[in-house]
Protein backbone atom coordinates (compact mmCIF):
# COMPACT_ATOMS: atom_id res chain seq x y z
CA UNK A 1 0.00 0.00 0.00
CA UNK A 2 2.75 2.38 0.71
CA UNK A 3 4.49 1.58 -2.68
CA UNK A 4 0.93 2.35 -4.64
CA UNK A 5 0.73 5.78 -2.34
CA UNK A 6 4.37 6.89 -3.20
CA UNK A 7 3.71 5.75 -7.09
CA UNK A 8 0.36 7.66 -7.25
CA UNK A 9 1.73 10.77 -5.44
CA UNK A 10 4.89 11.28 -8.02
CA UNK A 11 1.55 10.82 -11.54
CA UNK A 12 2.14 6.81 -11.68
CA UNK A 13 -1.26 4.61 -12.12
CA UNK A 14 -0.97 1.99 -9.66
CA UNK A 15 -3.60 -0.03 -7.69
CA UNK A 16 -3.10 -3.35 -5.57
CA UNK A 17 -4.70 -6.46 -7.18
CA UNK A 18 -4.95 -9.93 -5.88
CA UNK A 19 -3.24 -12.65 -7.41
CA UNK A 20 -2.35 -16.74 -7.07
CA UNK A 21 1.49 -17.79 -7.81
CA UNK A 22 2.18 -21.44 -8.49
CA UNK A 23 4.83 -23.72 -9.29
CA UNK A 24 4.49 -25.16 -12.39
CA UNK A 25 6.36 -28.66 -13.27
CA UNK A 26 8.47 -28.40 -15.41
CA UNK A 27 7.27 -31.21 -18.14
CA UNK A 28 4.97 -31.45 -20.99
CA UNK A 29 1.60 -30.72 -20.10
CA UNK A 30 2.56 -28.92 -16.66
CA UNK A 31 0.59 -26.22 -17.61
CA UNK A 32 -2.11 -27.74 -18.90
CA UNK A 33 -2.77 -29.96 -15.66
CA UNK A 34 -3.29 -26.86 -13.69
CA UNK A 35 -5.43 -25.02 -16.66
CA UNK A 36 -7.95 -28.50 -16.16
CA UNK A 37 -8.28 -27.83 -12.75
CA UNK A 38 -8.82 -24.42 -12.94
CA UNK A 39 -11.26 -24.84 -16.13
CA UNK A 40 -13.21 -27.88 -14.26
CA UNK A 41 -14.20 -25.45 -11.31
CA UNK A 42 -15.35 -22.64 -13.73
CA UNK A 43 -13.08 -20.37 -13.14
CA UNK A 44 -12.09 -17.80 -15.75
CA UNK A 45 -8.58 -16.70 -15.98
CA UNK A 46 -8.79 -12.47 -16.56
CA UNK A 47 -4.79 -12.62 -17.34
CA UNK A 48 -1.68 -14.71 -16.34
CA UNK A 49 1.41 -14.41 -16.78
CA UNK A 50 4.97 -16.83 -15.88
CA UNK A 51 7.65 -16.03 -14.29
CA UNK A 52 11.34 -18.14 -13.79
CA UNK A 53 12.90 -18.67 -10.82
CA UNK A 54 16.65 -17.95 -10.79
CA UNK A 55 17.84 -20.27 -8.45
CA UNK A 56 15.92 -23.22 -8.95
CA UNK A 57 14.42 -22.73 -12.72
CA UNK A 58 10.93 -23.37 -11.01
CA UNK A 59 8.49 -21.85 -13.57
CA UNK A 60 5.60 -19.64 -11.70
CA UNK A 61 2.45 -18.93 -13.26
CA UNK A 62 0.19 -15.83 -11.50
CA UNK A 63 -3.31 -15.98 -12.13
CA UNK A 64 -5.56 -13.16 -11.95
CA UNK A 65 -9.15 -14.13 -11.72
CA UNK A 66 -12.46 -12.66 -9.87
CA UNK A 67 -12.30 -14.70 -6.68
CA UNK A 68 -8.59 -15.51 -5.87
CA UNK A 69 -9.88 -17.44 -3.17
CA UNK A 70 -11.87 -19.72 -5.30
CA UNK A 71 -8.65 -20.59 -6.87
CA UNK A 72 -6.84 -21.18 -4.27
CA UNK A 73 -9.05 -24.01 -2.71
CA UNK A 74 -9.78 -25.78 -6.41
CA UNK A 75 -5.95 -25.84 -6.06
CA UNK A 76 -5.48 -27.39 -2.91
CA UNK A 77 -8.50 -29.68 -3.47
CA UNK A 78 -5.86 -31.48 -6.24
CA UNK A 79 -3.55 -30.97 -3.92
CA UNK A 80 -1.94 -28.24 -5.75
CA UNK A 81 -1.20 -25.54 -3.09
């Protein structure tokens, strides 16, 4: 909150926004497994995007969606998070 207060006061847009981060294995179809999971609970994905993990070449995906909570527990109900 303090970041998005010092952006905003020197004329940056900024606004806090709720996200999920997983690990994604790293083999075919790694992304697709969690995309089923997500698509079998009805979520929709408003934008994701991956990021690489230096040290341990762990690829993260962060999901935006409506109800980050929603996510989370479709997640851990495959034993995801």
């Amino acid at each position: 909150e303090k970041a998005v207060s010092i952006l905003r006061d020197k004329g940056f847009a900024a606004m806090l926004t709720d996200v999920v981060a997983i690990g994604v294995p790293h083999r075919p179809g790694g992304l697709n497994d969690i995309l089923q999971i997500i698509a079998a609970a009805g979520i929709d994905i408003e934008y994701m995007y991956s990021l690489i993990g230096e040290q341990d070449g762990i690829a993260y995906m962060v999901f935006r969606t409506k109800d980050a909570d929603m996510l989370q527990k479709a997640l851990a109900d495959k034993g995801i998070f």
